[in-house]
C-alpha atoms as a PDB file:
ATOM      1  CA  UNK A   1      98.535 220.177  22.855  1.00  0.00           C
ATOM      2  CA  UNK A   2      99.356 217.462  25.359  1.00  0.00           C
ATOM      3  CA  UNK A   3     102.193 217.624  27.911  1.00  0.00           C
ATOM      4  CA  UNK A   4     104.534 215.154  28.858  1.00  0.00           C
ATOM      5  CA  UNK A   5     103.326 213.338  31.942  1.00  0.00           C
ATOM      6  CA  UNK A   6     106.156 213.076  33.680  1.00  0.00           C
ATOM      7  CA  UNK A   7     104.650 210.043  35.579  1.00  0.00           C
ATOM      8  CA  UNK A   8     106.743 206.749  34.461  1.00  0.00           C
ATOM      9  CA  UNK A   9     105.585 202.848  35.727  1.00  0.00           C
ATOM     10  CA  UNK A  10     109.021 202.700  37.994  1.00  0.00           C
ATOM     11  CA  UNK A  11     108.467 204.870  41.064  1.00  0.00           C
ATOM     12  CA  UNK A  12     111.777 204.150  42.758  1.00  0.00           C
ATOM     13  CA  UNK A  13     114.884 201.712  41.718  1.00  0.00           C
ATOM     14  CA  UNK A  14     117.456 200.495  44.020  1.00  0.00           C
ATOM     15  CA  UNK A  15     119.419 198.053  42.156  1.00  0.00           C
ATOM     16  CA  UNK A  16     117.525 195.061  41.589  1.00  0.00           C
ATOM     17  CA  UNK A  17     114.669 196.569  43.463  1.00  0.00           C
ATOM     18  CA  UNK A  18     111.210 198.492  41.959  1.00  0.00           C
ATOM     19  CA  UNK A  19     108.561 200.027  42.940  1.00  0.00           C
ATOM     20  CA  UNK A  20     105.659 199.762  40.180  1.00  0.00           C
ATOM     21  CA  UNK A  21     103.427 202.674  40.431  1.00  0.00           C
ATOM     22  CA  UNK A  22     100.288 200.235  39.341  1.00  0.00           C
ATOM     23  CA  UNK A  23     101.545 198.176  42.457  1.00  0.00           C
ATOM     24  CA  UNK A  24     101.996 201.231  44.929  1.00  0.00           C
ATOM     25  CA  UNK A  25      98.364 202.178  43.861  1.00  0.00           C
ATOM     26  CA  UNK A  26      96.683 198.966  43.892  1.00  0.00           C
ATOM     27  CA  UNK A  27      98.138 198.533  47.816  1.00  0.00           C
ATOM     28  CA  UNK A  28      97.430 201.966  48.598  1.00  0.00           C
ATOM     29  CA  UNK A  29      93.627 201.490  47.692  1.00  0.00           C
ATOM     30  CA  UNK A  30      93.601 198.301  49.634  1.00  0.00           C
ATOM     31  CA  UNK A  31      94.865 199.611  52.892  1.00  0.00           C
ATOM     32  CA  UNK A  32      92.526 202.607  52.535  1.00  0.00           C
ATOM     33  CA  UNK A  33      89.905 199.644  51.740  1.00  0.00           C
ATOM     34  CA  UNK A  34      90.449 197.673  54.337  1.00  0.00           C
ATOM     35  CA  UNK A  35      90.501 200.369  57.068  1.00  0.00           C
ATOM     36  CA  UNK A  36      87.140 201.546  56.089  1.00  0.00           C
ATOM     37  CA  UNK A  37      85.433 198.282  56.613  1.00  0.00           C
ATOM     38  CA  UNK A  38      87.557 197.725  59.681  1.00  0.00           C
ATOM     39  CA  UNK A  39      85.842 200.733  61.019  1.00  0.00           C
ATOM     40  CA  UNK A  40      82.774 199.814  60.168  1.00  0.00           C
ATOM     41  CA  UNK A  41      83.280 195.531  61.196  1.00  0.00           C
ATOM     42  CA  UNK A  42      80.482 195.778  63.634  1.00  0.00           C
ATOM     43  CA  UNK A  43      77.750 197.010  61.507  1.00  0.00           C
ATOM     44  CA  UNK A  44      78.204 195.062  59.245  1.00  0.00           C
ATOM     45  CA  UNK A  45      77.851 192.470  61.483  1.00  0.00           C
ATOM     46  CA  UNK A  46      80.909 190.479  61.591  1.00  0.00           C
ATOM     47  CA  UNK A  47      81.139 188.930  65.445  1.00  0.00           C
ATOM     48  CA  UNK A  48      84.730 189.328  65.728  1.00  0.00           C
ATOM     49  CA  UNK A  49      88.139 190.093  63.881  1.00  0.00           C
ATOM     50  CA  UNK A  50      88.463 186.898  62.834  1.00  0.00           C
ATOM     51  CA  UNK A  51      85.899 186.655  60.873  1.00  0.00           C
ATOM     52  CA  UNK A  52      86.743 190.342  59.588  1.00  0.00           C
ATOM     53  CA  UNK A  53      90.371 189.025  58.096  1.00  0.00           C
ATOM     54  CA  UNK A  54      88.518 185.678  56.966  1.00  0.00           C
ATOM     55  CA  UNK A  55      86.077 188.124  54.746  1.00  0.00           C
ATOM     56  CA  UNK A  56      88.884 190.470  53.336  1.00  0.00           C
ATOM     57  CA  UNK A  57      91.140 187.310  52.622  1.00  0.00           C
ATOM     58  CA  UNK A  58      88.321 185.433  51.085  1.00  0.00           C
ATOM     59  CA  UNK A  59      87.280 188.504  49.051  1.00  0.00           C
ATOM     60  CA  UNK A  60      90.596 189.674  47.763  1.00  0.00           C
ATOM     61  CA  UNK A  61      91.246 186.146  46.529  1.00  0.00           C
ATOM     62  CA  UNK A  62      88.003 186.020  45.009  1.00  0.00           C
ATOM     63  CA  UNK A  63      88.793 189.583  43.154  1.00  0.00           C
ATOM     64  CA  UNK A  64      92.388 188.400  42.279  1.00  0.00           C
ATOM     65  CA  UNK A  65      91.231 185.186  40.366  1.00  0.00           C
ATOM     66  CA  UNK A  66      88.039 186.689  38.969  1.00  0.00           C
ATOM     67  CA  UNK A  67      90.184 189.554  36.918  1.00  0.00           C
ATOM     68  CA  UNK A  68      93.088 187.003  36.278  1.00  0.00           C
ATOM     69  CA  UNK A  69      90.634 184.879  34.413  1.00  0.00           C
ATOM     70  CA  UNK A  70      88.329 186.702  32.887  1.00  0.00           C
ATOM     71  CA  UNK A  71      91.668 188.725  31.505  1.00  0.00           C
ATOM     72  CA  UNK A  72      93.115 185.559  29.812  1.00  0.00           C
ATOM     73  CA  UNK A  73      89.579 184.853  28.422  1.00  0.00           C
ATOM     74  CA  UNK A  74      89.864 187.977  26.751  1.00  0.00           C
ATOM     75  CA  UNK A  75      93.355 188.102  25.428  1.00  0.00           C
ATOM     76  CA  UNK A  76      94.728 184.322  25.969  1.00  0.00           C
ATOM     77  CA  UNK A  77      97.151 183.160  28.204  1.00  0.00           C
ATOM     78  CA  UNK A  78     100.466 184.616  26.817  1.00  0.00           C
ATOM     79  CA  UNK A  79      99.535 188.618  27.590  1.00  0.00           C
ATOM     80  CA  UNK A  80      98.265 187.196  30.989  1.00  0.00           C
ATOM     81  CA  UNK A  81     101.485 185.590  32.605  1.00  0.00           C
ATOM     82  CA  UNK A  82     102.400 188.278  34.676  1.00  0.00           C
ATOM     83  CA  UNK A  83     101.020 188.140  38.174  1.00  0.00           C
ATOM     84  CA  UNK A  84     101.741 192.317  38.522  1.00  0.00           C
ATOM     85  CA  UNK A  85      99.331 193.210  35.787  1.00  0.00           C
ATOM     86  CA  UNK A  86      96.833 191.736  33.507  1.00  0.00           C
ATOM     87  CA  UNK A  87      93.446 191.850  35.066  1.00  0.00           C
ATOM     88  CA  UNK A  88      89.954 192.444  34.468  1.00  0.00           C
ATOM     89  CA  UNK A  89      87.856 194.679  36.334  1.00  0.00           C
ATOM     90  CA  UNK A  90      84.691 193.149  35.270  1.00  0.00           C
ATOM     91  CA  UNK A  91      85.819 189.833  36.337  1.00  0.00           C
ATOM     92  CA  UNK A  92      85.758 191.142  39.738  1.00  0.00           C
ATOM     93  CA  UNK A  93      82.146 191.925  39.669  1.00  0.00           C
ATOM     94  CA  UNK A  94      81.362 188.092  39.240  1.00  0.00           C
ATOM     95  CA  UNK A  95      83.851 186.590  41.550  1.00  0.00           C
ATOM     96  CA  UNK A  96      83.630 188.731  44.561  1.00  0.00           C
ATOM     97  CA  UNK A  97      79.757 189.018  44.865  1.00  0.00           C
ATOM     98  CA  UNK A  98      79.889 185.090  44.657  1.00  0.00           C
ATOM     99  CA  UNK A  99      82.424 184.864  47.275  1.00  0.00           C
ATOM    100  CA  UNK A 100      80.191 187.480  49.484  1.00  0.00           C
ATOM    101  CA  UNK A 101      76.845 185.573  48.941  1.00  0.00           C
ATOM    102  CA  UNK A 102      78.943 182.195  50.184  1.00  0.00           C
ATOM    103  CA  UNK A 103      80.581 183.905  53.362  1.00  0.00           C
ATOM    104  CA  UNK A 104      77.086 185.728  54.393  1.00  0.00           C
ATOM    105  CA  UNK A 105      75.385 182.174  54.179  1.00  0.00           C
ATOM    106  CA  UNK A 106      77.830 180.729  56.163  1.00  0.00           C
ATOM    107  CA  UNK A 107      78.086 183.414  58.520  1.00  0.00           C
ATOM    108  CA  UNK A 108      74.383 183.530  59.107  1.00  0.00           C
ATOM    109  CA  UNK A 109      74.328 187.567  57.868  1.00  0.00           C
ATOM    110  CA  UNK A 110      72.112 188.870  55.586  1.00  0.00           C
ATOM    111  CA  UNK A 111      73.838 189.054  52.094  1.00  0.00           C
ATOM    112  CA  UNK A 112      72.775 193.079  51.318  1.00  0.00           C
ATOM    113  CA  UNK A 113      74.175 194.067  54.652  1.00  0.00           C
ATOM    114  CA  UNK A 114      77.053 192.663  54.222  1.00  0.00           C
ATOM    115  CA  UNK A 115      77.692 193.230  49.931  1.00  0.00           C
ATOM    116  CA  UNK A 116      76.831 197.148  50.859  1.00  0.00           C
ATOM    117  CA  UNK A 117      79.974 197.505  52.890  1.00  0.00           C
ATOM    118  CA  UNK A 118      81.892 195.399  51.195  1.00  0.00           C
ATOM    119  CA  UNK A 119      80.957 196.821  47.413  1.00  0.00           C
ATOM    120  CA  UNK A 120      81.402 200.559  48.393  1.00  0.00           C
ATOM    121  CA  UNK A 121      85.338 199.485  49.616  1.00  0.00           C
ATOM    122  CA  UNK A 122      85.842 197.836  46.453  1.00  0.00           C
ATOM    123  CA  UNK A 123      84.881 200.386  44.397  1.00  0.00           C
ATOM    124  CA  UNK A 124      87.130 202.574  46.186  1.00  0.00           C
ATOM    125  CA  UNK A 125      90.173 200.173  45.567  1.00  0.00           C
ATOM    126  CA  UNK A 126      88.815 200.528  41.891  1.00  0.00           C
ATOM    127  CA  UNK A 127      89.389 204.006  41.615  1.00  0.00           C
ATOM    128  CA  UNK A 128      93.176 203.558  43.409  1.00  0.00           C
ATOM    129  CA  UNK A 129      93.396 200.712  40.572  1.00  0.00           C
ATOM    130  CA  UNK A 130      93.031 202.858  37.487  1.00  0.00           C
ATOM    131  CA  UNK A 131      95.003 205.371  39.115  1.00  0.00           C
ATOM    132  CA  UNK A 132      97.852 202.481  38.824  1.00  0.00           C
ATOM    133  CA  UNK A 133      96.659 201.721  35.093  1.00  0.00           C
ATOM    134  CA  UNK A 134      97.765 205.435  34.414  1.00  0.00           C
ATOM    135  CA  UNK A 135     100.750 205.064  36.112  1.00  0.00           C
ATOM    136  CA  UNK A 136     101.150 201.718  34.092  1.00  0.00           C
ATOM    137  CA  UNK A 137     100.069 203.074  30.891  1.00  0.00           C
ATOM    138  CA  UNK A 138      97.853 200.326  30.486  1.00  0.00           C
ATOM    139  CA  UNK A 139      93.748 201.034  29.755  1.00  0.00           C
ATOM    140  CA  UNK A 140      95.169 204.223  27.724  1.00  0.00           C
ATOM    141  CA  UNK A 141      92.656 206.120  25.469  1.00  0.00           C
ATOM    142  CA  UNK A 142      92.268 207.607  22.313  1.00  0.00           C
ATOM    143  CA  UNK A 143      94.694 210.339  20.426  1.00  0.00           C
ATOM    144  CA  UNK A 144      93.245 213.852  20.851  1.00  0.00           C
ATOM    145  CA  UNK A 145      93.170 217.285  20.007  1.00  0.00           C
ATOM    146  CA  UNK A 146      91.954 218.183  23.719  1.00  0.00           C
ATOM    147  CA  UNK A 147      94.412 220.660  25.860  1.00  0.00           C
ATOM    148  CA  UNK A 148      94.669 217.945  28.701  1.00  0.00           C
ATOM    149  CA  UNK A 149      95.341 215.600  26.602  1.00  0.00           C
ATOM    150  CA  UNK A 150      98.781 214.137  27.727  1.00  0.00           C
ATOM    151  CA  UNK A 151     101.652 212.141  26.601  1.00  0.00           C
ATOM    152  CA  UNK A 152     103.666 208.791  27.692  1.00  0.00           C
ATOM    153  CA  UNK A 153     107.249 208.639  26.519  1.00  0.00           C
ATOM    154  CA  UNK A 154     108.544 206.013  29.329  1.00  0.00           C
ATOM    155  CA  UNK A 155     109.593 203.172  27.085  1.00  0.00           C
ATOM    156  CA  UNK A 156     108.947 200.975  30.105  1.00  0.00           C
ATOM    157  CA  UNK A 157     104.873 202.491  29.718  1.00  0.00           C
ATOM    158  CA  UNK A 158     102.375 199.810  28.485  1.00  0.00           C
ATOM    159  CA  UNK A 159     101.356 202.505  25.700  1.00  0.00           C
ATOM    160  CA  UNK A 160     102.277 200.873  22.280  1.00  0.00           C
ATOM    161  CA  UNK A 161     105.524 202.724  21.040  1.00  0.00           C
ATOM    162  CA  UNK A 162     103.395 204.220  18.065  1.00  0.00           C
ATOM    163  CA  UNK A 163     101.286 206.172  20.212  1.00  0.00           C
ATOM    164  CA  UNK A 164     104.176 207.551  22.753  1.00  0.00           C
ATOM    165  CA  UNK A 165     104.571 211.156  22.456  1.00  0.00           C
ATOM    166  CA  UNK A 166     101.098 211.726  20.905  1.00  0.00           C
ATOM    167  CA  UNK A 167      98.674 213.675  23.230  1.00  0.00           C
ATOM    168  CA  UNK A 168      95.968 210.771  24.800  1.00  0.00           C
ATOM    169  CA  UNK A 169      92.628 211.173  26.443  1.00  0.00           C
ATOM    170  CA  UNK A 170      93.708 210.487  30.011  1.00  0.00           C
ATOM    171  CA  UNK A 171      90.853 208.242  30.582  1.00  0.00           C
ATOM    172  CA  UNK A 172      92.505 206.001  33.430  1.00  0.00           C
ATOM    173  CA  UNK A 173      91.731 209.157  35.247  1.00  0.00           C
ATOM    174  CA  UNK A 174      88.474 210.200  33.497  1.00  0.00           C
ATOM    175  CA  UNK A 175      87.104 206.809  35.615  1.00  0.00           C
ATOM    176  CA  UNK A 176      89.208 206.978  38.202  1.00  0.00           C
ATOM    177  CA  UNK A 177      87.568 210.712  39.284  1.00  0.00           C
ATOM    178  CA  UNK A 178      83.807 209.343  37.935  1.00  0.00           C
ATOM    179  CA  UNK A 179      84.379 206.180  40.304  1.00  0.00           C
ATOM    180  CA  UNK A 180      85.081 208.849  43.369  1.00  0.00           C
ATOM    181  CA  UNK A 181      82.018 210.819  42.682  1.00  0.00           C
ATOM    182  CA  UNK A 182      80.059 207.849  42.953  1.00  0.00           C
ATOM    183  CA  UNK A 183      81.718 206.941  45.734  1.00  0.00           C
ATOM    184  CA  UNK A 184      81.217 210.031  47.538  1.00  0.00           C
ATOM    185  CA  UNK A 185      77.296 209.095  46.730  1.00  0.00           C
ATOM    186  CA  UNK A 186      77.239 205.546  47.558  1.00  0.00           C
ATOM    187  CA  UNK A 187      78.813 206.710  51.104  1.00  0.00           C
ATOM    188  CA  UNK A 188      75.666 209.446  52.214  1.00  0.00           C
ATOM    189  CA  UNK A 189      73.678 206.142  50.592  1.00  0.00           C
ATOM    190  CA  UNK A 190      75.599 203.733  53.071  1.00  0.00           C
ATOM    191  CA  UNK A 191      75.083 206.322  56.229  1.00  0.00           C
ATOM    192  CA  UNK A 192      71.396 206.280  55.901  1.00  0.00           C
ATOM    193  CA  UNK A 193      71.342 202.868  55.503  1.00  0.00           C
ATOM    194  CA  UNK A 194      72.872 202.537  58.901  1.00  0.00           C
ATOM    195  CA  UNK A 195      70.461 205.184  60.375  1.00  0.00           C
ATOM    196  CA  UNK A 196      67.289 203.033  59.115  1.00  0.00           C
ATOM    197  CA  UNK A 197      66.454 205.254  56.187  1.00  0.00           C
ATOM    198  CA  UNK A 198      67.357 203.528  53.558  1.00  0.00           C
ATOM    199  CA  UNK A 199      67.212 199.566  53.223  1.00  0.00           C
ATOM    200  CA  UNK A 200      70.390 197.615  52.211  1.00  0.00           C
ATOM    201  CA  UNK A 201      70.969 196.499  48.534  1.00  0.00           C
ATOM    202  CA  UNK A 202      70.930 200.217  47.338  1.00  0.00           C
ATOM    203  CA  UNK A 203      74.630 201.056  47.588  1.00  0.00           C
ATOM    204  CA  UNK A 204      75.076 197.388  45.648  1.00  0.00           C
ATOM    205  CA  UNK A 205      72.637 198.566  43.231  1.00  0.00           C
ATOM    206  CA  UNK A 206      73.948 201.851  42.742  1.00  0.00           C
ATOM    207  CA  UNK A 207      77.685 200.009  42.060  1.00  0.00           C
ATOM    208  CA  UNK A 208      76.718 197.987  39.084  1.00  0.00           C
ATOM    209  CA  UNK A 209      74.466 200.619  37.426  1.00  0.00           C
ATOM    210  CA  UNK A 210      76.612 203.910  38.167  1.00  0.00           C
ATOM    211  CA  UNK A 211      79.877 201.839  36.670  1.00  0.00           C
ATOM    212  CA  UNK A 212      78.150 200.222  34.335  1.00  0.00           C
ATOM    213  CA  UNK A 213      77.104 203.557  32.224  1.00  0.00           C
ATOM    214  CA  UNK A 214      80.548 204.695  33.789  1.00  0.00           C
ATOM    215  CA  UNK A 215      82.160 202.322  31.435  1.00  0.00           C
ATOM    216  CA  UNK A 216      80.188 201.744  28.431  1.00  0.00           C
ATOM    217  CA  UNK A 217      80.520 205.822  27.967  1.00  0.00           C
ATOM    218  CA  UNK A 218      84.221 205.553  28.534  1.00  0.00           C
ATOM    219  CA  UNK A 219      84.790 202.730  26.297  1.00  0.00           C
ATOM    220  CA  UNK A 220      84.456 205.511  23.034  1.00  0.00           C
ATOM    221  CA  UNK A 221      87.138 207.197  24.887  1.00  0.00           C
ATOM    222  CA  UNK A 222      89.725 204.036  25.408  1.00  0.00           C
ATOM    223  CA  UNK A 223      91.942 202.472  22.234  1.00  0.00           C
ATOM    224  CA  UNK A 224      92.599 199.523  24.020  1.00  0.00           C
ATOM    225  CA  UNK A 225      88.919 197.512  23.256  1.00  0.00           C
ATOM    226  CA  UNK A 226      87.747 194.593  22.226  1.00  0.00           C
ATOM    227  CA  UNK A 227      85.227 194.260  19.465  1.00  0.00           C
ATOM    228  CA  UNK A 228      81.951 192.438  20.380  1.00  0.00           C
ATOM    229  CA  UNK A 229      79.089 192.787  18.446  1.00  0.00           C
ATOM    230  CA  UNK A 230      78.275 195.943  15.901  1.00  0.00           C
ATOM    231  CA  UNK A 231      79.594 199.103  17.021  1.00  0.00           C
ATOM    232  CA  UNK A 232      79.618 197.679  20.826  1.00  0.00           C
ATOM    233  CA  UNK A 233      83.043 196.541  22.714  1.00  0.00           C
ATOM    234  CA  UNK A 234      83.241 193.482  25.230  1.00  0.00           C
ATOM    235  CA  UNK A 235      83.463 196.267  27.925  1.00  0.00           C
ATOM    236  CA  UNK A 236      80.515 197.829  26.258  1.00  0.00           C
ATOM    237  CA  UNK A 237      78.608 194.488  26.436  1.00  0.00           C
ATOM    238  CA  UNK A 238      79.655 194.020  30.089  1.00  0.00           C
ATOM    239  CA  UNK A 239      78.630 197.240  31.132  1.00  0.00           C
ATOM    240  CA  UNK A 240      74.651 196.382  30.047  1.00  0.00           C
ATOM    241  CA  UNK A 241      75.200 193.172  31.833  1.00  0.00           C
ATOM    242  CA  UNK A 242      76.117 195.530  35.258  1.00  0.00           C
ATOM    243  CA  UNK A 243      72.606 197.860  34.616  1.00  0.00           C
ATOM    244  CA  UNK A 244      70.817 194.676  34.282  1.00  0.00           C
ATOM    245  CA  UNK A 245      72.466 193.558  37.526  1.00  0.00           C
ATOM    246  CA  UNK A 246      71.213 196.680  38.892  1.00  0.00           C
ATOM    247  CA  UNK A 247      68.200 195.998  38.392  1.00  0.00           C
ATOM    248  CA  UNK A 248      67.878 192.678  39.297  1.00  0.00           C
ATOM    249  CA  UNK A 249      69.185 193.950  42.815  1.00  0.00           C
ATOM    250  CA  UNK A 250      66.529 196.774  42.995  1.00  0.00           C
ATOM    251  CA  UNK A 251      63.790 193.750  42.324  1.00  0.00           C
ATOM    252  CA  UNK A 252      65.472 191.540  44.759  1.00  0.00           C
ATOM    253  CA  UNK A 253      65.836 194.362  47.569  1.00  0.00           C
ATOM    254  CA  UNK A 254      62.023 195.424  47.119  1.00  0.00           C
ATOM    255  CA  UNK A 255      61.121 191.784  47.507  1.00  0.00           C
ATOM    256  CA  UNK A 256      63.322 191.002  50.956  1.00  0.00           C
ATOM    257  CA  UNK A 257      61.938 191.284  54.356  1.00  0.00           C
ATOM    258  CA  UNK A 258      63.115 194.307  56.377  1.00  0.00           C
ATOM    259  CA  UNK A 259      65.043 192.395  58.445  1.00  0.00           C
END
């Protein structure tokens, strides 16, 4: 039977003062983020640190108002007033490839390069975000019978109250360790890229396909979905559209001059 989680949304209170564990997460992930495309600034071919900061500002912002409104598209604008939480992952995959594709024109880099660096960092901040979506109690899954499943009884959670104290499938952390793995891929994908084995777009591609089955798998898992069409959930739905995307990359990638 499940086991009670003793993980809770508030991290730390000082008087009026909180720390919100989706917060803590969600700025965790970034730093870590941001430090490995710091590292990596001149390969990717940014010509100095201003233009670094002017790519992470540009694509956080992008990220930031891509979830926020795909989010209230999906559940209208009342459930999507709070600036702390209430975002769409999937909203992020439009915005911030956009946002790329505009700064590499600009910049005069080729877009690839560029959106394999950037893509593999984001989906590293992904993985810190659903780590904060567990803390949160938001994204939570279905009851189950499982030995790990586990149990939210913080009233402050985002778990309805009819489902605290019943064991869920912790599947916040089912992606958030699938996202790693892929990760962990996407990075020996990135190196020999950068050694000339490998030409850019692959790590891209292998971002929208790997989450894409990522998610439409976990969506049978999560409690928390919107119907679309049949037996298939928005997120369902979505996830296609990111294996199509994959796709589309692989054709574009195959069809781009080496340099």
């Amino acid at each position: 039977m499940g086991y009670n989680t003793a993980v809770y949304p508030v991290l730390f209170a000082l008087g009026p003062l909180r720390l919100y564990g989706y917060g803590a997460a969600i700025a965790l992930g970034g730093v870590i983020g941001a430090r490995l495309l710091w590292l990596r600034r001149a390969k990717m071919g940014l010509p100095n640190e201003e233009s670094f900061w002017a790519l992470l500002n540009i694509a956080c912002l992008s990220g930031f108002l891509g979830g926020k409104l795909l989010f209230l598209m999906q559940y209208g604008l009342r459930a999507g007033l709070s600036v702390m939480n209430g975002y769409s992952a999937f909203g992020g995959f439009l915005s911030v490839p956009l946002a790329v594709f505009a700064y590499a024109r600009w910049k005069k880099i080729p877009f690839l390069k560029l959106a394999d660096y950037m893509f593999l960092s984001a989906f590293l901040w992904h993985a810190f975000g659903r780590l904060g979506c567990f803390l949160a109690g938001c994204c939570y899954g279905r009851p189950t019978d499982y030995p790990w499943g586990l149990v939210f009884r913080d009233a402050r959670s985002m778990v309805p109250p009819e489902l605290r104290g019943i064991p869920l499938h912790p599947v916040q952390l089912y992606e958030a360790v699938g996202i790693m793995a892929l990760c962990a891929v996407l990075w020996r994908i990135l190196r020999a890229t950068e050694e000339g084995k490998v030409r850019p777009g692959l790590v891209v591609a292998g971002h929208f396909g790997g989450y894409g089955v990522l998610r439409f798998g976990l969506e049978y898992l999560r409690l928390d979905v919107l119907p679309f069409m049949g037996p298939f959930t928005q997120g369902q739905a979505l996830g296609l559209c990111l294996i199509a995307a994959s796709a589309g990359v692989l054709i574009w990638r195959s069809r781009c001059t080496p340099s």
